[in-house]
Protein backbone atom coordinates (compact mmCIF):
# COMPACT_ATOMS: atom_id res chain seq x y z
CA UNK A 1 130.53 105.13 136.39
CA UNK A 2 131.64 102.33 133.76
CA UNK A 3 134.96 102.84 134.65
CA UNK A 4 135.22 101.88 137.76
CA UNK A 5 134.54 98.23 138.10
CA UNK A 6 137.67 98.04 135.81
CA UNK A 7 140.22 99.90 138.16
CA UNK A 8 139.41 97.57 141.60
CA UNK A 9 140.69 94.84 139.76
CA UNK A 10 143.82 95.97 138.89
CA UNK A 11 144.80 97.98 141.75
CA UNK A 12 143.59 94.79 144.19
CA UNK A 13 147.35 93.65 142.59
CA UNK A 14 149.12 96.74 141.86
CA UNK A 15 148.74 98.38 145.23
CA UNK A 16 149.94 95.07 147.63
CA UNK A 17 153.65 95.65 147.35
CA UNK A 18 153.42 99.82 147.94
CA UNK A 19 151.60 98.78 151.06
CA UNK A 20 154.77 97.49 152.45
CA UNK A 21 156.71 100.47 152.56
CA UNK A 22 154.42 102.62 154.86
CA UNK A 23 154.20 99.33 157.18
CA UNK A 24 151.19 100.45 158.98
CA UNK A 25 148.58 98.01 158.89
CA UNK A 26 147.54 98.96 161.90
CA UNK A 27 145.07 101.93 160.54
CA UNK A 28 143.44 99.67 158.18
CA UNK A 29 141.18 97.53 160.63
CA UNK A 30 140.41 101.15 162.53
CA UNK A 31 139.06 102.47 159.66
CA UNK A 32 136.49 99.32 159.58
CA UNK A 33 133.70 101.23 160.65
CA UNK A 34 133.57 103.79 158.27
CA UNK A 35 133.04 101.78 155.47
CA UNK A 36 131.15 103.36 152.85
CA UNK A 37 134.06 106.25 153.13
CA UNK A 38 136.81 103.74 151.91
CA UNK A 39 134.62 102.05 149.55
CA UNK A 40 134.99 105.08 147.69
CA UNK A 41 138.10 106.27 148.20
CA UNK A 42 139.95 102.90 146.80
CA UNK A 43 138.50 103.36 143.39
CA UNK A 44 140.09 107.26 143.59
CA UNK A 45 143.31 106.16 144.52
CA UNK A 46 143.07 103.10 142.47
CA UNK A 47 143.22 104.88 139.55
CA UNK A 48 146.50 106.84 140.72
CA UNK A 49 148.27 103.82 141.08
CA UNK A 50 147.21 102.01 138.10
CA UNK A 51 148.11 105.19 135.71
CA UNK A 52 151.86 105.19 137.92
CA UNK A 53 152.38 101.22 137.62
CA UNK A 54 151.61 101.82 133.60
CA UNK A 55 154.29 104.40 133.61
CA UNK A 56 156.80 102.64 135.49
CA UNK A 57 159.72 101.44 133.19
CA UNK A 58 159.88 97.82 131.90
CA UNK A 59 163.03 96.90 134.15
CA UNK A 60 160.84 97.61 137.62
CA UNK A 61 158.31 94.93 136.38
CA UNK A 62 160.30 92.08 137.61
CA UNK A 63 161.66 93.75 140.29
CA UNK A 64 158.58 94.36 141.45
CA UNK A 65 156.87 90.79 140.59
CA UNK A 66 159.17 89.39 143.82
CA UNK A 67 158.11 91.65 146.14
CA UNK A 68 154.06 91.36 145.40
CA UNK A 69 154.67 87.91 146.03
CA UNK A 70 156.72 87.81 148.91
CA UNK A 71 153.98 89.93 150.21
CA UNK A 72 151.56 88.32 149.44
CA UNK A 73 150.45 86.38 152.93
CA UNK A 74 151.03 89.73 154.53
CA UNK A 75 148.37 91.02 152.57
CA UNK A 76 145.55 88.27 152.79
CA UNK A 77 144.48 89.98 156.56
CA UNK A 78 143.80 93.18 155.00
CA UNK A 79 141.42 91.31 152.48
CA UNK A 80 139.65 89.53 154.97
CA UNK A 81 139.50 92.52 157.14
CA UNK A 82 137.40 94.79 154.81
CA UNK A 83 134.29 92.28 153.32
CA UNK A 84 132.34 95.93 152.87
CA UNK A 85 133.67 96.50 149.54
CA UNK A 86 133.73 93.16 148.30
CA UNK A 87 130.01 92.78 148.59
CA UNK A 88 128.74 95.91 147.44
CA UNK A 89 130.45 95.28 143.81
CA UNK A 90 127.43 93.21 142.17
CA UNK A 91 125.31 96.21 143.01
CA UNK A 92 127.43 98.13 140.88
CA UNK A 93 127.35 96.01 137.81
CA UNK A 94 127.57 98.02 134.77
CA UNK A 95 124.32 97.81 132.14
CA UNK A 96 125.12 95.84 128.79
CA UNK A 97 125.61 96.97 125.61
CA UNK A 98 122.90 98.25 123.40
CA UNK A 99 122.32 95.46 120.63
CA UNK A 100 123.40 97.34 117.50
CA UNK A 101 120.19 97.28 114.94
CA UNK A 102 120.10 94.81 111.94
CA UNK A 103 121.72 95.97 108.92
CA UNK A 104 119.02 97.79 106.23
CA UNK A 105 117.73 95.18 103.35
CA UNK A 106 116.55 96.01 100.34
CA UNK A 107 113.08 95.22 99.45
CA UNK A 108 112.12 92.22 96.57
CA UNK A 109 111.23 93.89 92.87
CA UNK A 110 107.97 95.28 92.16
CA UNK A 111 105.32 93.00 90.65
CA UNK A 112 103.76 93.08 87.48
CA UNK A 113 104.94 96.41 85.98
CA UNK A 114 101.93 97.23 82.67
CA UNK A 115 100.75 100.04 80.80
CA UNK A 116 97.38 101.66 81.86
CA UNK A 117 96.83 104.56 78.99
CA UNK A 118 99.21 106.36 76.44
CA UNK A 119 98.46 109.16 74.35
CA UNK A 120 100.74 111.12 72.35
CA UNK A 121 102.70 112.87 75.41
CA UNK A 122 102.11 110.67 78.44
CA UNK A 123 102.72 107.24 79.38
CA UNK A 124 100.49 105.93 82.20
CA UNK A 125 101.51 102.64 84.32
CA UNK A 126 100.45 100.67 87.09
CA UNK A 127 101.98 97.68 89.35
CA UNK A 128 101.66 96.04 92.31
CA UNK A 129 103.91 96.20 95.33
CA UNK A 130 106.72 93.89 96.15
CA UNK A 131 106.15 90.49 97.61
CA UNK A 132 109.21 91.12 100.22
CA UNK A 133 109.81 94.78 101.78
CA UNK A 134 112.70 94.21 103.54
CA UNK A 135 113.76 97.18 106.14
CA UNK A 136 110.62 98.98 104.96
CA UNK A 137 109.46 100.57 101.79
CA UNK A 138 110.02 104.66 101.22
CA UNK A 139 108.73 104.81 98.17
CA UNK A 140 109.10 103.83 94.16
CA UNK A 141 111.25 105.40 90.79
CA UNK A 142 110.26 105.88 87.83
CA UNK A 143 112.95 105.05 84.94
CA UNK A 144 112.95 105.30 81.06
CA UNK A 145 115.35 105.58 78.47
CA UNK A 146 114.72 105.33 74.42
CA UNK A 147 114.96 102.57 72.49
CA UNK A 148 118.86 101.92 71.52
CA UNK A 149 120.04 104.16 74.69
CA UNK A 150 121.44 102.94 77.78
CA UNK A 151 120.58 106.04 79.23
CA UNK A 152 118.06 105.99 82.33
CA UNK A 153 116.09 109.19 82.48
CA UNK A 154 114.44 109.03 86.37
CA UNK A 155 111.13 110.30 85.90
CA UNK A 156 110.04 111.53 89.36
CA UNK A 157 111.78 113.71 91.04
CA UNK A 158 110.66 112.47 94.70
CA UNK A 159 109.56 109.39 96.05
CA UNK A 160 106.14 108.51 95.05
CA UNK A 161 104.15 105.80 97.17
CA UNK A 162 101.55 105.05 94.82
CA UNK A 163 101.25 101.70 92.59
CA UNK A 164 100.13 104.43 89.39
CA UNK A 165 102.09 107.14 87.76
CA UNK A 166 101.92 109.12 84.79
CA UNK A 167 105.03 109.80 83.11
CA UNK A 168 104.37 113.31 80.53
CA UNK A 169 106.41 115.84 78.69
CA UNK A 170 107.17 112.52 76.60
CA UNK A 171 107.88 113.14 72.47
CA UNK A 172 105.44 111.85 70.08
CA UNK A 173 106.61 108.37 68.35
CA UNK A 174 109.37 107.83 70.44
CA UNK A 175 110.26 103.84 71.76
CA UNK A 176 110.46 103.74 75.36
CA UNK A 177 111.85 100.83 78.01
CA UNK A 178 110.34 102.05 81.21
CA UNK A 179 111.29 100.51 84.70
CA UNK A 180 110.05 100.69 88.07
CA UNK A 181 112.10 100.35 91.37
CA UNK A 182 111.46 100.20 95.15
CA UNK A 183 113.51 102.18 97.69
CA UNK A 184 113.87 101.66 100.98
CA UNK A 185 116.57 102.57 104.02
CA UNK A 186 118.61 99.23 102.41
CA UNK A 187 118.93 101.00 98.98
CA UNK A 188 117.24 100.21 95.42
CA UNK A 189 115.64 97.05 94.48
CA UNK A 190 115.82 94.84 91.55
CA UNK A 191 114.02 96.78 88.86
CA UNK A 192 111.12 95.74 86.70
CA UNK A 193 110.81 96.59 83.76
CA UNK A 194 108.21 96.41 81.17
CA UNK A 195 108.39 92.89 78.46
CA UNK A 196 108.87 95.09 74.95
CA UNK A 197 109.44 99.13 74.59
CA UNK A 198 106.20 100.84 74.38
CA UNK A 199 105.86 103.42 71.67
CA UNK A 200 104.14 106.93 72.95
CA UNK A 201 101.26 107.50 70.65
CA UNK A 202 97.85 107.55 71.02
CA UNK A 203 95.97 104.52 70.36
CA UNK A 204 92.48 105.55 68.79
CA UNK A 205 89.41 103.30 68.93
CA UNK A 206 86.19 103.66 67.25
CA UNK A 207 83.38 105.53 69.07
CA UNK A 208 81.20 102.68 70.71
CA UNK A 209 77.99 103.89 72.78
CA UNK A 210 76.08 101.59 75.12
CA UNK A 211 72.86 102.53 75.78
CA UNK A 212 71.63 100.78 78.62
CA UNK A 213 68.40 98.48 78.03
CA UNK A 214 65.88 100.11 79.86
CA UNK A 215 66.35 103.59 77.26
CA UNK A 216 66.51 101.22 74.34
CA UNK A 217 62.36 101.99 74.15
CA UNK A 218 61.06 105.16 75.75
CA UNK A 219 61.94 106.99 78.94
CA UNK A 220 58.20 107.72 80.78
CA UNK A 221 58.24 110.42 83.77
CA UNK A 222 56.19 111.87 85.36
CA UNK A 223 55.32 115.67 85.28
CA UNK A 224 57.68 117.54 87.78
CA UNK A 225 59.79 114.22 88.15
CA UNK A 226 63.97 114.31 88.14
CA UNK A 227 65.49 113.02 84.48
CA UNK A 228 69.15 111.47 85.31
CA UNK A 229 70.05 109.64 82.07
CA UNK A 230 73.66 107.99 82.12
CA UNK A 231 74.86 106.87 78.70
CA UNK A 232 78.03 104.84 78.25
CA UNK A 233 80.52 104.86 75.75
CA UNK A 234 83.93 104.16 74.79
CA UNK A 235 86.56 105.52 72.58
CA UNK A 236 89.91 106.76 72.69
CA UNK A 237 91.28 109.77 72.39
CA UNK A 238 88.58 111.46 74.51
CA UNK A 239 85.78 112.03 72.35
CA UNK A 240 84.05 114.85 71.40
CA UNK A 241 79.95 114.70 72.40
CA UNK A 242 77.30 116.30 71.77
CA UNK A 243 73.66 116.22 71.78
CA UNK A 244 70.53 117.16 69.84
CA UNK A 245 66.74 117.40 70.46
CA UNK A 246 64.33 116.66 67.59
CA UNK A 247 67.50 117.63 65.63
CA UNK A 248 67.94 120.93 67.38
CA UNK A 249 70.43 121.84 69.73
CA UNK A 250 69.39 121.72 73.58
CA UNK A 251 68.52 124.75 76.29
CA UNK A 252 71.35 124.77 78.34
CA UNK A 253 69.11 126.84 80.45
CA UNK A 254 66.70 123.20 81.28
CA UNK A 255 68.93 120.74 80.36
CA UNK A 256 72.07 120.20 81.67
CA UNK A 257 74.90 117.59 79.82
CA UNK A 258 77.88 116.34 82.42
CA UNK A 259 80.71 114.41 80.28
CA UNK A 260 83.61 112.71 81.12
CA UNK A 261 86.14 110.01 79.43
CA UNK A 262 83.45 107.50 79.68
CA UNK A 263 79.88 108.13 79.88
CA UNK A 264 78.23 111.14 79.17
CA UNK A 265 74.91 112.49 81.58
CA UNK A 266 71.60 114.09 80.50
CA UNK A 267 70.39 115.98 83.73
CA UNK A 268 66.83 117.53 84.31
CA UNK A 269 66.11 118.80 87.40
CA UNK A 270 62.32 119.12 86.97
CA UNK A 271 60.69 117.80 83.93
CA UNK A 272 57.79 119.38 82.26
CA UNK A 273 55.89 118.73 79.21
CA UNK A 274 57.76 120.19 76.99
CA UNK A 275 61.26 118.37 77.85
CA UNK A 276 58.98 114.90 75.94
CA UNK A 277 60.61 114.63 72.60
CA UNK A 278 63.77 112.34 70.99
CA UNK A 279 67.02 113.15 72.10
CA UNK A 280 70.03 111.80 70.13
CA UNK A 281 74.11 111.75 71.10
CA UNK A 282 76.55 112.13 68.83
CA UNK A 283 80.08 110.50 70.10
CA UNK A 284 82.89 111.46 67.50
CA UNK A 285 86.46 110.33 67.52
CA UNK A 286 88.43 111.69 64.53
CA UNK A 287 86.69 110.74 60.94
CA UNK A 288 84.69 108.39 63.64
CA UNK A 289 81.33 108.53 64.67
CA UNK A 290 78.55 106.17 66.73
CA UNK A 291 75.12 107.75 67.29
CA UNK A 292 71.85 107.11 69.41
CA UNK A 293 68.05 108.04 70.15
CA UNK A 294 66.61 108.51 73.32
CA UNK A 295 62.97 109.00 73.75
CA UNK A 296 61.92 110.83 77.04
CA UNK A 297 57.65 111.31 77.21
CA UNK A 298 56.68 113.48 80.32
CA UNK A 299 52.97 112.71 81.38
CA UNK A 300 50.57 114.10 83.54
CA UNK A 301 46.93 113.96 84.26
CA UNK A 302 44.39 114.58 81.76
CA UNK A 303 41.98 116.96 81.63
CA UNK A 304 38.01 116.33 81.40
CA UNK A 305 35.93 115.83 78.55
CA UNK A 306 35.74 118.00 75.86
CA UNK A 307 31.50 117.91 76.51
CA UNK A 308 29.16 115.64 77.96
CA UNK A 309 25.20 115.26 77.04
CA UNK A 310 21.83 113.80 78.22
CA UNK A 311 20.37 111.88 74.80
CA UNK A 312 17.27 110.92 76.18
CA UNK A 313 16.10 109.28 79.69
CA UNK A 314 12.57 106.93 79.84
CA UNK A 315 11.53 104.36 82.28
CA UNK A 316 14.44 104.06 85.16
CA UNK A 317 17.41 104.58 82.66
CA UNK A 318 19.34 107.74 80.78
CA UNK A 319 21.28 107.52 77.98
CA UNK A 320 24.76 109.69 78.02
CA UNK A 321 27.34 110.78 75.47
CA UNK A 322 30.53 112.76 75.76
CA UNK A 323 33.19 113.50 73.56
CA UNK A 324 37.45 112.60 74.63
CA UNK A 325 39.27 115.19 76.36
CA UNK A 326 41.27 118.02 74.13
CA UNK A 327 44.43 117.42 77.13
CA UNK A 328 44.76 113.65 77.45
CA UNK A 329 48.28 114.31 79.52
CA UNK A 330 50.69 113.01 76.83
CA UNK A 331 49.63 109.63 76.82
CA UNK A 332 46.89 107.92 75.73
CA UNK A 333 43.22 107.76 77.56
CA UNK A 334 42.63 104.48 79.22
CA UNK A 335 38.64 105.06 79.87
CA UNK A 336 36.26 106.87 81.66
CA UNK A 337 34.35 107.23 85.14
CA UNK A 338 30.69 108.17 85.04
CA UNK A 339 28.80 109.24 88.03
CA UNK A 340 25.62 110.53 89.21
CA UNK A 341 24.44 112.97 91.50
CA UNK A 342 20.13 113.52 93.12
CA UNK A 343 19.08 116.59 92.87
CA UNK A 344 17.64 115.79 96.67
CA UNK A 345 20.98 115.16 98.25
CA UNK A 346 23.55 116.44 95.71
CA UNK A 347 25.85 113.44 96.32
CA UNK A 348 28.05 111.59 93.93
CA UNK A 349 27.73 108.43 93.74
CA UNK A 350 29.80 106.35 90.73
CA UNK A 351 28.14 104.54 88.46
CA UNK A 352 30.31 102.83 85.61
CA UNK A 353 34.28 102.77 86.20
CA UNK A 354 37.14 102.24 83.41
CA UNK A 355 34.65 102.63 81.13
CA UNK A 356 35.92 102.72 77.22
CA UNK A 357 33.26 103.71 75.02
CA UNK A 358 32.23 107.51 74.15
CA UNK A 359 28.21 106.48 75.42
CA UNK A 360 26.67 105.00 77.89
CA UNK A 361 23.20 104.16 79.59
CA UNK A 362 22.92 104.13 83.36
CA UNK A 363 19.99 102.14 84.60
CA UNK A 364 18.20 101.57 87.94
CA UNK A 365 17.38 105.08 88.35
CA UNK A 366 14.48 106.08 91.32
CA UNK A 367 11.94 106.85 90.18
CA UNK A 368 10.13 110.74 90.96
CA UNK A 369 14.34 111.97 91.75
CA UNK A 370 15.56 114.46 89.36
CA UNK A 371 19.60 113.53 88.02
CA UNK A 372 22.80 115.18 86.85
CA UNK A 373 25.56 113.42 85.44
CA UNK A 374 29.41 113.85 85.41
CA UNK A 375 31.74 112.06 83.10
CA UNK A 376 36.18 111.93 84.27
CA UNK A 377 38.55 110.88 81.75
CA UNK A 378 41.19 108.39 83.09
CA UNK A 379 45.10 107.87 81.59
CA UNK A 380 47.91 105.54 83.19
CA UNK A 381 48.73 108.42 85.03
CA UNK A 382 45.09 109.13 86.99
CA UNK A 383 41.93 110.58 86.78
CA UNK A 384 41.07 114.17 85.60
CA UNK A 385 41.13 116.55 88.62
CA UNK A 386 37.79 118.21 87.04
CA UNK A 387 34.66 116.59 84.85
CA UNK A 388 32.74 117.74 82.76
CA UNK A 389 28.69 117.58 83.78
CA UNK A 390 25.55 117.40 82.00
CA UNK A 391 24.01 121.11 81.33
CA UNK A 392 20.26 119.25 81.70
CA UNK A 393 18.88 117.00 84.02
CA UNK A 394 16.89 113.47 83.79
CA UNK A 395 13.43 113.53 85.46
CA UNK A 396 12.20 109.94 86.28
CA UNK A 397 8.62 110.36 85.73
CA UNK A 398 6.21 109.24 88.11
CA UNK A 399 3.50 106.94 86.29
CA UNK A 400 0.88 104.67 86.35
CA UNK A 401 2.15 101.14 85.86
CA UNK A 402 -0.38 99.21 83.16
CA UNK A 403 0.51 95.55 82.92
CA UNK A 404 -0.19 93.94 80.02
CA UNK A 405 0.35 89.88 80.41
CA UNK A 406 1.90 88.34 77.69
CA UNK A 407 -0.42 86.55 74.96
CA UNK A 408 0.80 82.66 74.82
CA UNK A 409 -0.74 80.57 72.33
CA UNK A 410 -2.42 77.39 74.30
CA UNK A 411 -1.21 73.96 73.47
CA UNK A 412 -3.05 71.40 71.98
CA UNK A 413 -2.87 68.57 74.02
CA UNK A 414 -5.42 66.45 71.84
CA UNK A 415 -4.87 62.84 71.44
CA UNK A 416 -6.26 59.51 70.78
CA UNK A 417 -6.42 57.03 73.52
CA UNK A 418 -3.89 54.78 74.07
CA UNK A 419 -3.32 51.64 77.10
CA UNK A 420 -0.21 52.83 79.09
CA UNK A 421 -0.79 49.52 81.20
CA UNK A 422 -2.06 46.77 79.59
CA UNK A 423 -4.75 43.82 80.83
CA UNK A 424 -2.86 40.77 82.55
CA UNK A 425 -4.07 37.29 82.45
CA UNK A 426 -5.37 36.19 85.56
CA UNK A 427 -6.88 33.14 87.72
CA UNK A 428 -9.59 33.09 90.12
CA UNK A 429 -10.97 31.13 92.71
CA UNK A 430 -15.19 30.70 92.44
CA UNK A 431 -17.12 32.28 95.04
CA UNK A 432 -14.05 34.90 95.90
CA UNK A 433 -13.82 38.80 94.06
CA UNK A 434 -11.81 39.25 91.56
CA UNK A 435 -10.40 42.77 89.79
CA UNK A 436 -8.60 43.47 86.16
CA UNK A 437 -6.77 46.68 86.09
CA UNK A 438 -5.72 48.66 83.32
CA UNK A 439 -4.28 52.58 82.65
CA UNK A 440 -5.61 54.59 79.83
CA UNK A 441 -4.57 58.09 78.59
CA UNK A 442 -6.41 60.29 75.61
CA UNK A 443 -7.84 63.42 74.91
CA UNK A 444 -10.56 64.42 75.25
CA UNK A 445 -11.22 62.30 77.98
CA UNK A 446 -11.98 58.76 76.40
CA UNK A 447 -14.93 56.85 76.95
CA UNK A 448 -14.42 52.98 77.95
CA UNK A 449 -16.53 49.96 78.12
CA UNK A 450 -15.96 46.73 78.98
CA UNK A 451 -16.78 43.22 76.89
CA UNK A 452 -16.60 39.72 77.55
CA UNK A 453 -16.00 37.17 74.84
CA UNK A 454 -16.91 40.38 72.76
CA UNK A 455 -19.70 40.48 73.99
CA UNK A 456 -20.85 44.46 75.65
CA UNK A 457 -20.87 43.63 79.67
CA UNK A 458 -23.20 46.97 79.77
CA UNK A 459 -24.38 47.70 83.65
CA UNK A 460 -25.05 43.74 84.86
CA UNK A 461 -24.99 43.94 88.96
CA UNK A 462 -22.20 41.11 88.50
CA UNK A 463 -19.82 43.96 87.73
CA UNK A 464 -18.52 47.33 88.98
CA UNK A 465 -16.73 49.34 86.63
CA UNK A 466 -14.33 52.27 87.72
CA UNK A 467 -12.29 54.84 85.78
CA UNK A 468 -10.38 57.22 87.98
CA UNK A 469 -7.32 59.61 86.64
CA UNK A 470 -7.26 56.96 83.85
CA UNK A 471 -7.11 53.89 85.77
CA UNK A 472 -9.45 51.86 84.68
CA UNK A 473 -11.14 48.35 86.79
CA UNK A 474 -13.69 45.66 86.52
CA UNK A 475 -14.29 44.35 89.80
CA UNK A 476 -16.21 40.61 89.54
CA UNK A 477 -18.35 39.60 92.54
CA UNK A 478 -17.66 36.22 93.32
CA UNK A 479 -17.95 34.80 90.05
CA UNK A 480 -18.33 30.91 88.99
CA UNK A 481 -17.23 28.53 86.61
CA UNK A 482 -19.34 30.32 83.91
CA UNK A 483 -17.66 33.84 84.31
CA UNK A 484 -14.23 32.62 82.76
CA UNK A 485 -13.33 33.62 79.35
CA UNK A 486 -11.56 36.70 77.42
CA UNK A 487 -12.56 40.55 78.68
CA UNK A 488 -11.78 43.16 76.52
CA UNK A 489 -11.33 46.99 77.48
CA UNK A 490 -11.90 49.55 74.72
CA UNK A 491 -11.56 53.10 75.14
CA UNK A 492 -12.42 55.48 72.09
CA UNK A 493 -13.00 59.43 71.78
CA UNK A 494 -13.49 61.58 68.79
CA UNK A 495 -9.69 60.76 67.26
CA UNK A 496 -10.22 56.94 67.72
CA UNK A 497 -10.26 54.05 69.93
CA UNK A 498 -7.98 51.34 71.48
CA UNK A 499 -8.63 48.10 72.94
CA UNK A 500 -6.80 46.05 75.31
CA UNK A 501 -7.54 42.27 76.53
CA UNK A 502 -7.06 39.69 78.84
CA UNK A 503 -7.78 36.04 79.88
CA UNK A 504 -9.75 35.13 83.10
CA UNK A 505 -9.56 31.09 84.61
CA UNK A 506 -11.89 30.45 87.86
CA UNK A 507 -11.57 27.39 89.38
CA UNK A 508 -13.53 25.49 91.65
CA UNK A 509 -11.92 24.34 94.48
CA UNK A 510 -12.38 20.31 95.54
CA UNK A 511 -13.01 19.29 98.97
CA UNK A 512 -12.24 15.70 99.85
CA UNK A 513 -14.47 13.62 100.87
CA UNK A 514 -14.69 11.87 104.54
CA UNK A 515 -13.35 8.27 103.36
CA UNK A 516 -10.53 9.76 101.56
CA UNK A 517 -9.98 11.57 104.57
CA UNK A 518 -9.64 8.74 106.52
């Protein structure tokens, strides 16, 4: 099918002046209807004529250049006469050439070629992958050649697509420049190679081990519990480890030891008692060495006390002692719960908790009930699952109460007498009551009389004389001019007397007479 667009053309030319000779046009415009018949059969007999006009001599060329055009206007009806084939040429167009692929590119050099490990027969190195892959990356080579050779020894024999390779089978002491390069479908990169030759011996560091802060003290577990210990370390070559406990070697049959180039793991699956002790590692490089203890302390619960015992009960209260527990779980014994039980009901009921001392007195007991007593010991793990209990019982004893008040020796509240409030000078009017008031304490009770200008008042009708509660009055019935002057109080019983006085004015009042009035 490609070929044929390429044959109309040139037989549309060719073909003109061999028209001429058969001088039938005639047949041409007949054969109009049929045109998908003649489409066809011009590109078949194109061909013909194309392959004879290429094989015609040189010298018929010209010859035949006159004639074509000579014919030329003969030929244009034919043309017009047959549009068929003319149109159906575009659907015939032939498809366009594939565009031919890129050419292949090379990728950029690797990045950042370094030495991971070396020991005496192996070189390990590491990089990262090129900044520009190109057409793609296949995979990297691995090139070395000794120190003072030109000589490039490829190390892999495939392709590898990892940034890390280990190049063995090396001699020990030789000086190695190692290279890396990147291959892809464009060919080899631009190698990179390492700064300085690296020499293939193993590089030996001092044991170092790191034991993590939270073993620095004591491992605690509990009974039963998983032990997964991981202890760090470095060193170079790969050490050699091993392990002790309390300077013995360890049951492989309990305790299992996992190592590897950097840590070494202690591995118990279920712990029991005896597993508690001090574990040490050993981690030995050469004439080097770096040791470490590890103290692992299973605990469990404790048991109960060795013995408990009633001392002696009286009143409401019993007194209790008990001795510590032979098992305290492998850790020390934090206290004690004590608890009681009627005889009646034979429920416990707890009476002292976290108690620390070895005795104990529990009070508030009822009185006519009949008790037992049960002591647990307590550690950080828990309480005992068992106690130990009294073998006898405390009988609160039902008896008659006898109360005997106390015997307080009475106060002596004697005292001589002495004014608390004394006399105050007063005025008075004539022919209106008047009253002096005083306050008087003393025991015994003090006995007071009254005097005026010193002079003992005794029981004159004039005067009414009150003590109450210590308060002490003279009341004056409407005295006159003459009952003015200075009255004294005295009060005395057996530890002495006290006196008191005052000053008393009464005036007379003056009533004006009718004339001054006026």
């Amino acid at each position: 099918m490609p070929a044929k667009p390429a044959p109309i053309k040139k037989s549309a030319k060719k073909a003109a002046p061999k028209e001429e000779k058969p001088a039938e046009p005639a047949p041409v415009p007949e054969a109009a209807p049929a045109e998908a018949p003649p489409a066809e059969a011009a590109p078949v007999e194109a061909p013909a004529e194309a392959a004879v006009a290429e094989t015609a001599p040189a010298a018929e060329a010209p010859a035949a250049e006159g004639p074509a055009e000579e014919a030329a206007p003969s030929t244009d009806a034919p043309a017009e006469a047959a549009p068929a084939p003319a149109e159906a040429a575009p659907v015939e167009e032939p498809p366009k050439a594939p565009t031919p692929p890129p050419p292949a590119v090379p990728t950029s050099a690797p990045q950042i070629l370094s030495v991971d490990d070396v020991n005496d027969t192996s070189v390990t190195l590491k990089w990262r992958s090129p900044e520009n892959i190109g057409s793609g990356l296949d995979g990297y080579t691995m090139e070395y050649c000794k120190e003072g050779s030109s000589e490039w020894v490829v190390a892999n024999k495939e392709l590898i697509t990892s940034n890390r390779f280990v190049i063995s089978g090396l001699t020990t002491g030789d000086l190695l420049n190692i290279r890396v390069v990147a291959v892809n479908a464009g060919g080899r990169s631009e190698p990179v190679a390492l700064a300085q030759p690296i020499a293939v011996r193993e590089v030996v560091d001092r044991p170092k081990i790191r034991l993590p802060r939270a073993l620095r003290s004591r491992c605690v577990k509990h009974i039963g519990e998983q032990i997964n210990l991981v202890i760090p370390f470095i060193g170079k070559p790969k050490p050699v480890i091993s392990w002790t406990k309390d300077g013995q070697p360890l049951d492989t049959k309990k305790v299992n030891i996992r190592n590897s180039d950097k840590d070494s793991i202690l591995f118990i699956r279920k712990s029991e008692r005896e597993d508690s002790g001090s574990y040490e590692i050993t981690v030995k490089v050469d004439n080097f060495e770096d040791k470490a203890n590890l103290i692992i302390q299973i605990v469990d619960l404790p048991g109960p006390p060795a013995s408990v015992k009633l001392v002696d009960s009286w009143g409401f209260n019993a007194a209790l002692e008990w001795t510590p527990p032979k098992n305290n779980g492998n850790t020390e014994i934090t206290g004690y719960t004590i608890q009681k039980a009627d005889k009646k009901t034979g429920e416990w009921f707890t009476v002292l908790e976290h108690f620390h001392r070895l005795n104990a007195t529990v009070s508030d007991l009822v009185m006519g009930n009949t008790y037992t007593f049960r002591v647990f010991a307590e550690n950080k793990v828990g309480r005992s699952e068992t106690a130990a209990v009294t073998k006898n019982a405390a009988h609160i004893q039902k008896t008659g109460i006898v109360y005997k008040p106390l015997e307080y020796k009475e106060h002596d509240f004697s005292e001589a007498p002495k004014f608390t409030a004394p006399l105050s000078d007063r005025a008075a009017t004539v022919g209106y009551t008047t009253k002096l008031l005083c306050a008087v304490r003393g025991s015994p009770k003090p006995k007071i009389e009254w005097l005026k200008n010193q002079m003992l008042i005794g029981d004159d009708p004039k005067y009414r004389q009150i003590n109450n509660q210590g308060v002490c009055s003279l009341e004056i019935r409407k005295p006159s001019c003459f009952d003015g002057g200075v009255y004294t109080c005295r009060a005395k019983n057996a530890l002495g007397e006290a006196t008191v006085a005052c000053k008393l004015e009464v005036k007379q009042v003056i009533i004006p007479e009718e004339k001054d009035r006026k």
